[in-house]
C-alpha atoms as a PDB file:
ATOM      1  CA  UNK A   1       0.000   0.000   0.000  1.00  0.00           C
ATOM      2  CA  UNK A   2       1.297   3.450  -1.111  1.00  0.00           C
ATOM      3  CA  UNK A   3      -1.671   5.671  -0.560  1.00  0.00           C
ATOM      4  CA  UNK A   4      -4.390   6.872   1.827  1.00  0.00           C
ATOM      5  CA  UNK A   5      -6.945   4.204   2.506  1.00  0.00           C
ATOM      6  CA  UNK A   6      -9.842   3.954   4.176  1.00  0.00           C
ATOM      7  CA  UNK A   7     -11.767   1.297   6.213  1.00  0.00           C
ATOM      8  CA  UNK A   8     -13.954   0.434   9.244  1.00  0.00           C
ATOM      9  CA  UNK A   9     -11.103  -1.615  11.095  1.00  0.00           C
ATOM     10  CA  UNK A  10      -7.410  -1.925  10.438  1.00  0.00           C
ATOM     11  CA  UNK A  11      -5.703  -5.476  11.062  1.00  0.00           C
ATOM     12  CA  UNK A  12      -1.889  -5.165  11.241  1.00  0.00           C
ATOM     13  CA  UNK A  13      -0.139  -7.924  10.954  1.00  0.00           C
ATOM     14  CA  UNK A  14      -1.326 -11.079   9.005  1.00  0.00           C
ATOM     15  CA  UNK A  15       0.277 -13.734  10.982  1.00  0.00           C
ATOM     16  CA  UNK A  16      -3.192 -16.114  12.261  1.00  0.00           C
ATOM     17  CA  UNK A  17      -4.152 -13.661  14.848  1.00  0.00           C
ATOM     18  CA  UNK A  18      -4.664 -10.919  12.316  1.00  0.00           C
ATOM     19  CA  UNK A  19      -5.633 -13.253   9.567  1.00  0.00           C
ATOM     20  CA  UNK A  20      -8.584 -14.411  12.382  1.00  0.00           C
ATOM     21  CA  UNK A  21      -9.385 -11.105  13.182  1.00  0.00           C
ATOM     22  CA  UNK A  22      -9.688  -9.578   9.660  1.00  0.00           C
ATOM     23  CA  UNK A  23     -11.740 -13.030   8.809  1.00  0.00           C
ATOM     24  CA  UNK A  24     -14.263 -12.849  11.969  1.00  0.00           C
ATOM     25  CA  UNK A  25     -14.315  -8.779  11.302  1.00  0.00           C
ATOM     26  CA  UNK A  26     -15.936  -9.482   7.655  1.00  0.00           C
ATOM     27  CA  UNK A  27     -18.031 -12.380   8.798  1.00  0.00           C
ATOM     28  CA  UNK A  28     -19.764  -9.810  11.129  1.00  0.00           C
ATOM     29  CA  UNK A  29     -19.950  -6.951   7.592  1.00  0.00           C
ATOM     30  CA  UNK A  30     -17.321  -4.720   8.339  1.00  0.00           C
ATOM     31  CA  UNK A  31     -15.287  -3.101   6.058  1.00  0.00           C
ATOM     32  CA  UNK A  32     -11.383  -4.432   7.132  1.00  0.00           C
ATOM     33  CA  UNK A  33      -7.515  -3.893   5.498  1.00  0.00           C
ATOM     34  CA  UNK A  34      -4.914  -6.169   6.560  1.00  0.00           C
ATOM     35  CA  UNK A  35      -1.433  -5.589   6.316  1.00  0.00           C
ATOM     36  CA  UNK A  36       1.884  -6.771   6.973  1.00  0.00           C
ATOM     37  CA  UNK A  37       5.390  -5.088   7.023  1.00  0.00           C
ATOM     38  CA  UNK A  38       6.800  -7.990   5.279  1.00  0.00           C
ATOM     39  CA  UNK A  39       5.117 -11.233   3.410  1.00  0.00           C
ATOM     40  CA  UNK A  40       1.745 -12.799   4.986  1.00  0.00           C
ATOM     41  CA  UNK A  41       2.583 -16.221   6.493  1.00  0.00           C
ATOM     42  CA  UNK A  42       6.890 -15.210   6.457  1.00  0.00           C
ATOM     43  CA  UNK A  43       7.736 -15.011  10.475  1.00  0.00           C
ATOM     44  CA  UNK A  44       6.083 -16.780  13.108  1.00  0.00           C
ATOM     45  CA  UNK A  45       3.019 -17.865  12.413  1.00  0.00           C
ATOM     46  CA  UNK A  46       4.250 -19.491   8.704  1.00  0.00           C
ATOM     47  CA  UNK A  47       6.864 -21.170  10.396  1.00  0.00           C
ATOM     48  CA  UNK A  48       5.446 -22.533  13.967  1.00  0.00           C
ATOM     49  CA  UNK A  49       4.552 -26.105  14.815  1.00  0.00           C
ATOM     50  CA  UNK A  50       0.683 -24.935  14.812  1.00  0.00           C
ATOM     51  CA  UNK A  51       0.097 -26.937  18.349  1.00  0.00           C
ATOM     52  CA  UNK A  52      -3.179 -25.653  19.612  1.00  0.00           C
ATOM     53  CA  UNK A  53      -2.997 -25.860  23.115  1.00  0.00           C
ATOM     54  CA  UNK A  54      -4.586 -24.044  26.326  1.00  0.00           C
ATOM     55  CA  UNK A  55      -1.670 -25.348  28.234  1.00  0.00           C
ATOM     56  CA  UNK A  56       0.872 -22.621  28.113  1.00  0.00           C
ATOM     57  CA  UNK A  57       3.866 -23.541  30.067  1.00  0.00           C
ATOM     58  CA  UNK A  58       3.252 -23.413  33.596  1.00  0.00           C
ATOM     59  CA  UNK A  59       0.910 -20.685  33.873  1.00  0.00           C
ATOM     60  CA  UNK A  60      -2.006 -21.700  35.626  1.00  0.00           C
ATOM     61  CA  UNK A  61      -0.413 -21.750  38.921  1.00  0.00           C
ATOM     62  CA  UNK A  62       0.981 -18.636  38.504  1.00  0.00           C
ATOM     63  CA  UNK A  63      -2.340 -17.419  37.891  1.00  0.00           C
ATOM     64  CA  UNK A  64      -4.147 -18.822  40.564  1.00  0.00           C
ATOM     65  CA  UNK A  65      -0.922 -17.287  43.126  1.00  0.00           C
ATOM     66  CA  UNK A  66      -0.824 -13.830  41.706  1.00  0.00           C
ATOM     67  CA  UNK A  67      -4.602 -13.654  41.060  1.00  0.00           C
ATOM     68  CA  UNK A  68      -7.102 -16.012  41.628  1.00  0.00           C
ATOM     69  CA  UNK A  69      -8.382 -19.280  40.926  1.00  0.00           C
ATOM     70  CA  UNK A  70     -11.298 -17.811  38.971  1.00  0.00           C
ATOM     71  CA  UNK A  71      -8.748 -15.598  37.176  1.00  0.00           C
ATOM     72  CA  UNK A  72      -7.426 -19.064  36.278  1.00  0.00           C
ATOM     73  CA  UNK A  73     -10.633 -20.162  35.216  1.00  0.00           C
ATOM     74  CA  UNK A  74     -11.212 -17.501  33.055  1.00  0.00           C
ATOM     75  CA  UNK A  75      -8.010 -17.778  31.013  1.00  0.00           C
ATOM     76  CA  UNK A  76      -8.685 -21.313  30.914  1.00  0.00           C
ATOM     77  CA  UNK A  77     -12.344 -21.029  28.923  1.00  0.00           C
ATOM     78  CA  UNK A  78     -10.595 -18.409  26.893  1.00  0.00           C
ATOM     79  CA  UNK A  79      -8.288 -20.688  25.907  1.00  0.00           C
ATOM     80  CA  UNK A  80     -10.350 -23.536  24.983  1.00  0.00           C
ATOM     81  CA  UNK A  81     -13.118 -21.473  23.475  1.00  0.00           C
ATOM     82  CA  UNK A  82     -10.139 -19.703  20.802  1.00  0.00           C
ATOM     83  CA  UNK A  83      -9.418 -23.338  20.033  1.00  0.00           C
ATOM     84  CA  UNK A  84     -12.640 -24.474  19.458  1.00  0.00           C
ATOM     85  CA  UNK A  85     -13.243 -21.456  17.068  1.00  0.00           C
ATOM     86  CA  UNK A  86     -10.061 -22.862  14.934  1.00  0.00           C
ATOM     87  CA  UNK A  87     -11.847 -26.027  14.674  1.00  0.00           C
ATOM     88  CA  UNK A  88     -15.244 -24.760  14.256  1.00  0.00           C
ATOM     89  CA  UNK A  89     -13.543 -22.907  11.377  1.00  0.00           C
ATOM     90  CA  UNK A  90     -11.332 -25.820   9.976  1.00  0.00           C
ATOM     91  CA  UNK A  91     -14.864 -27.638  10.132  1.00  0.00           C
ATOM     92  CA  UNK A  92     -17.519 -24.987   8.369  1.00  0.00           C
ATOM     93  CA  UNK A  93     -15.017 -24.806   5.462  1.00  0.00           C
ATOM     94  CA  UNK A  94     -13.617 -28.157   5.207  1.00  0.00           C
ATOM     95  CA  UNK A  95      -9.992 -26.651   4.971  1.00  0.00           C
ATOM     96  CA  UNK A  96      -7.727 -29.575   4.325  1.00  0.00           C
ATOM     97  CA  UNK A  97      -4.648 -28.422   6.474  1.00  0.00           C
ATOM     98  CA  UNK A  98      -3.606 -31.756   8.604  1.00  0.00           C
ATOM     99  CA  UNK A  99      -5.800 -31.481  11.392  1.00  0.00           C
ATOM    100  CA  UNK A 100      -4.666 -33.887  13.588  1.00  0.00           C
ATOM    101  CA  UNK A 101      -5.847 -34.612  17.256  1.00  0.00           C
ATOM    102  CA  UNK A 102      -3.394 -34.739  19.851  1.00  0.00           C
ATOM    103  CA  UNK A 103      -2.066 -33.916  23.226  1.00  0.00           C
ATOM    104  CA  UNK A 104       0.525 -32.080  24.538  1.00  0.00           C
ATOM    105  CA  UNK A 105       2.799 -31.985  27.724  1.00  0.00           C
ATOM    106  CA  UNK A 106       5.327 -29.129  29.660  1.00  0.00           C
ATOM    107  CA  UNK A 107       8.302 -31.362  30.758  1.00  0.00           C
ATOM    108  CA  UNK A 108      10.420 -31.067  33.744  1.00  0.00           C
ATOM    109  CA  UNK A 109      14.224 -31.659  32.980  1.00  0.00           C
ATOM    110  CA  UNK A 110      15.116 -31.459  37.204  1.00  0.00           C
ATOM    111  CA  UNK A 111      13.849 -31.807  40.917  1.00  0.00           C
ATOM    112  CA  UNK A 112      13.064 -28.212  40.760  1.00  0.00           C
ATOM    113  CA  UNK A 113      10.936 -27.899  37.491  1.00  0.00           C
ATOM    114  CA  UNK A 114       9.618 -31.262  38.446  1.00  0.00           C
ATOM    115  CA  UNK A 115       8.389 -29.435  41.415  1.00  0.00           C
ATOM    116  CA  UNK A 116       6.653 -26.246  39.216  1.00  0.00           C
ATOM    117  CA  UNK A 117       5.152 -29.030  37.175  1.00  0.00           C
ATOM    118  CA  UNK A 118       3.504 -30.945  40.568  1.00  0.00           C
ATOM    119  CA  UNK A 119       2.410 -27.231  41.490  1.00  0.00           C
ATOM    120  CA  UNK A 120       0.801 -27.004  38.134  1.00  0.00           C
ATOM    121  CA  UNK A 121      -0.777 -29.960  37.947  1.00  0.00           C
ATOM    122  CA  UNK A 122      -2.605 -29.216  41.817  1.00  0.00           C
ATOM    123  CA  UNK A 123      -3.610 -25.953  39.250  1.00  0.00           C
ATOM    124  CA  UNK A 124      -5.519 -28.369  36.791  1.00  0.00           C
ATOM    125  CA  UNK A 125      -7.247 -30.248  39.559  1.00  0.00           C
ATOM    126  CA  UNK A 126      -8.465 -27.208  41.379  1.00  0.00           C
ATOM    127  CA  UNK A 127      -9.646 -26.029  38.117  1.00  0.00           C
ATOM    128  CA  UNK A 128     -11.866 -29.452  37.102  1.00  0.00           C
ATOM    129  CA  UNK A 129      -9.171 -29.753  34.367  1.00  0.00           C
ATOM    130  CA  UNK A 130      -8.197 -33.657  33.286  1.00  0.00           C
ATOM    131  CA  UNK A 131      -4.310 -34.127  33.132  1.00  0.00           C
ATOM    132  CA  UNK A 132      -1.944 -36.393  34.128  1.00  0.00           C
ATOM    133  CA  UNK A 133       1.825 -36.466  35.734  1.00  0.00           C
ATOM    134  CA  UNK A 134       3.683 -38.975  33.184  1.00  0.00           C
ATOM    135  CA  UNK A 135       7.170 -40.191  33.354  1.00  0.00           C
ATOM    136  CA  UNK A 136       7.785 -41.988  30.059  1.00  0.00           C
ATOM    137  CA  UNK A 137       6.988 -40.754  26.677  1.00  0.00           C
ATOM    138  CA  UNK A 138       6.538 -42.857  23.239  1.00  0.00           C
ATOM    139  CA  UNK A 139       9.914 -40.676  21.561  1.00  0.00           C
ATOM    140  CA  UNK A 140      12.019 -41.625  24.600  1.00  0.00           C
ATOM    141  CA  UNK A 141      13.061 -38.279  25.494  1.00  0.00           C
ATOM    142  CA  UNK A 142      15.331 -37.884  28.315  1.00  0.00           C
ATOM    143  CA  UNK A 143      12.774 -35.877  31.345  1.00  0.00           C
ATOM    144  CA  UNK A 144      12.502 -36.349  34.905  1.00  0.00           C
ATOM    145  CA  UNK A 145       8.461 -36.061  34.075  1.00  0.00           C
ATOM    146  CA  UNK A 146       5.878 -34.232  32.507  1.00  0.00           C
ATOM    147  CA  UNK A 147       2.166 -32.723  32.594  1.00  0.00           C
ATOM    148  CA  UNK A 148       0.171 -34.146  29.659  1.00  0.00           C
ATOM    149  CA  UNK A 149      -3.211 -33.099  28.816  1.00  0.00           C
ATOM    150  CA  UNK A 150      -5.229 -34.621  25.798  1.00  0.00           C
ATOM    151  CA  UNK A 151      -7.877 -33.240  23.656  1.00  0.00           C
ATOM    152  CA  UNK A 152      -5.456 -30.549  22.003  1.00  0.00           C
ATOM    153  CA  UNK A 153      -4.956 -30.497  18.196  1.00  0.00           C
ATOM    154  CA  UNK A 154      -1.952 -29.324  15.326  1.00  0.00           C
ATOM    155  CA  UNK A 155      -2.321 -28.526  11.938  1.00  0.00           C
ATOM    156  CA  UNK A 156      -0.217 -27.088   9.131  1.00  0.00           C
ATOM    157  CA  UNK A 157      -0.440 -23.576   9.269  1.00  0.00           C
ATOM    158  CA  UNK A 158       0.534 -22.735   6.331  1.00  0.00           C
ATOM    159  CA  UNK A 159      -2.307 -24.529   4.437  1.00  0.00           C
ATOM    160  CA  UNK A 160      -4.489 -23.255   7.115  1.00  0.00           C
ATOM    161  CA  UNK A 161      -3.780 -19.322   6.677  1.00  0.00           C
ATOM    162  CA  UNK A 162      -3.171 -19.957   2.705  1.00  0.00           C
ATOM    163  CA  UNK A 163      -7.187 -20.827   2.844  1.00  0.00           C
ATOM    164  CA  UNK A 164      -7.776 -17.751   5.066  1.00  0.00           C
ATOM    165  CA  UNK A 165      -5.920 -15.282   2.994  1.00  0.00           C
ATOM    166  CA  UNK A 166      -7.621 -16.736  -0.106  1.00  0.00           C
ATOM    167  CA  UNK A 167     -10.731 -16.618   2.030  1.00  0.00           C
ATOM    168  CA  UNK A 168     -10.565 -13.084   2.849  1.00  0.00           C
ATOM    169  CA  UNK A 169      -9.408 -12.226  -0.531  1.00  0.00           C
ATOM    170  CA  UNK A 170     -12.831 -13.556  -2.456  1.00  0.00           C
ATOM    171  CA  UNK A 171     -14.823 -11.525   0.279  1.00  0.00           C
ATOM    172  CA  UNK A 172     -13.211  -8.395  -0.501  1.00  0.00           C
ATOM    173  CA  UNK A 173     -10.938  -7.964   2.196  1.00  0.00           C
ATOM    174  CA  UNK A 174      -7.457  -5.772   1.091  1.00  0.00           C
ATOM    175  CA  UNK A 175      -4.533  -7.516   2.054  1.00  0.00           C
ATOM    176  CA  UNK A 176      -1.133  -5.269   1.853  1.00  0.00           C
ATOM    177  CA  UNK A 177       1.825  -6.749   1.933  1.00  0.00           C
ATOM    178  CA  UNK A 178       5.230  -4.796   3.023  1.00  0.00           C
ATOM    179  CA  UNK A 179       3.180  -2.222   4.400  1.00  0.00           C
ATOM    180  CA  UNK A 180       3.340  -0.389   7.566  1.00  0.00           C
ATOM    181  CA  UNK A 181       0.524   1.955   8.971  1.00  0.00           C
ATOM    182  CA  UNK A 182       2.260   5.455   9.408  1.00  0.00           C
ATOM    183  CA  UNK A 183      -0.750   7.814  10.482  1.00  0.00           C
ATOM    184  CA  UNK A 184      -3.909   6.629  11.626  1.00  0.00           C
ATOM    185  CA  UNK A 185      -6.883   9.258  11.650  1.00  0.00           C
ATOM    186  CA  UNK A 186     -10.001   8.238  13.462  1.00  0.00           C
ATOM    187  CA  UNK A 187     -11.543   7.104  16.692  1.00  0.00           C
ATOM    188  CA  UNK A 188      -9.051   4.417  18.552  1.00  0.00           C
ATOM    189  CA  UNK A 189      -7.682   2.037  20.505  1.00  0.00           C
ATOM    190  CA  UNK A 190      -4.259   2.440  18.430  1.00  0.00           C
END
């Protein structure tokens, strides 16, 4: 982009939180731009493993000590509910990107992480949330234990986002690449 535009909403950044964004932004009417200041699907998102997960290294417990358990709670559903809106998606378009069920487990390399992880795991149960302590894993890595949870998914994320930019593109949505927003006139947040 090399000239004034004008929209509704600007998404910058098309990585899959602003591809998501500028996709549930037109499903709602709006008028949306996305842009990126290099190539869609380049950095992170293009090049990640695509694990869709709520469990976030060991964060519940930290919630739950500097917050609350509800607090904990909270990012919990938040989690879960983003997830089941990538899957709700994968499923209303039949995108073929490798969906693939899974689980997925923080590991614990000493005595001291092992400990974190037994704190975070007394974070799941308080929470109604089904995990389990393991100490063996089918690759044979070398751990002192892990926290596995199931019911978590990967896909390629590449042929996810390629769908969602193509998506986006036959409803109209602008999608910059190499741009930058410089000024922004209008009501915020910026």
């Amino acid at each position: 982009m090399n000239k004034d535009k004008k929209t509704d909403v600007l998404v910058a950044g098309a990585g899959i939180t602003g591809i998501t964004s500028a996709y549930l932004l037109n499903k709602q009417g709006i008028d949306v731009i996305l842009i990126d200041k290099t190539v869609p699907l380049s950095l992170a998102s293009g090049n990640t493993t695509a694990k869709f997960t709520f469990q976030h290294s060991l964060i519940y417990s930290h919630i739950i000590d500097t917050y609350s358990l509800d607090a904990a709670i909270l990012y919990y559903k938040a989690q879960k509910e983003g997830m089941e809106l990538v899957k709700n998606i994968i499923k209303e378009h039949n995108i073929d990107c490798d969906f693939k069920e899974t689980y997925a487990c923080v590991y614990a390399n000493d005595e001291q992480e092992m400990a974190s992880l037994k704190k975070e795991h007394l974070a799941y149960q308080k929470m109604n949330v089904n995990s389990e302590i393991i100490y063996e894993d089918p690759y044979n890595l070398e751990y002192v234990g892990a926290l596995r949870v199931e019911n978590q998914f990967e896909l390629n994320p590449v042929k996810y986002l390629s769908f969602m930019m193509d998506y986006l593109l036959k409803k109209g949505v602008k999608i910059y690449k190499n741009s930058m927003a410089i000024d922004i006139e209008g009501e915020g947040p910026y």
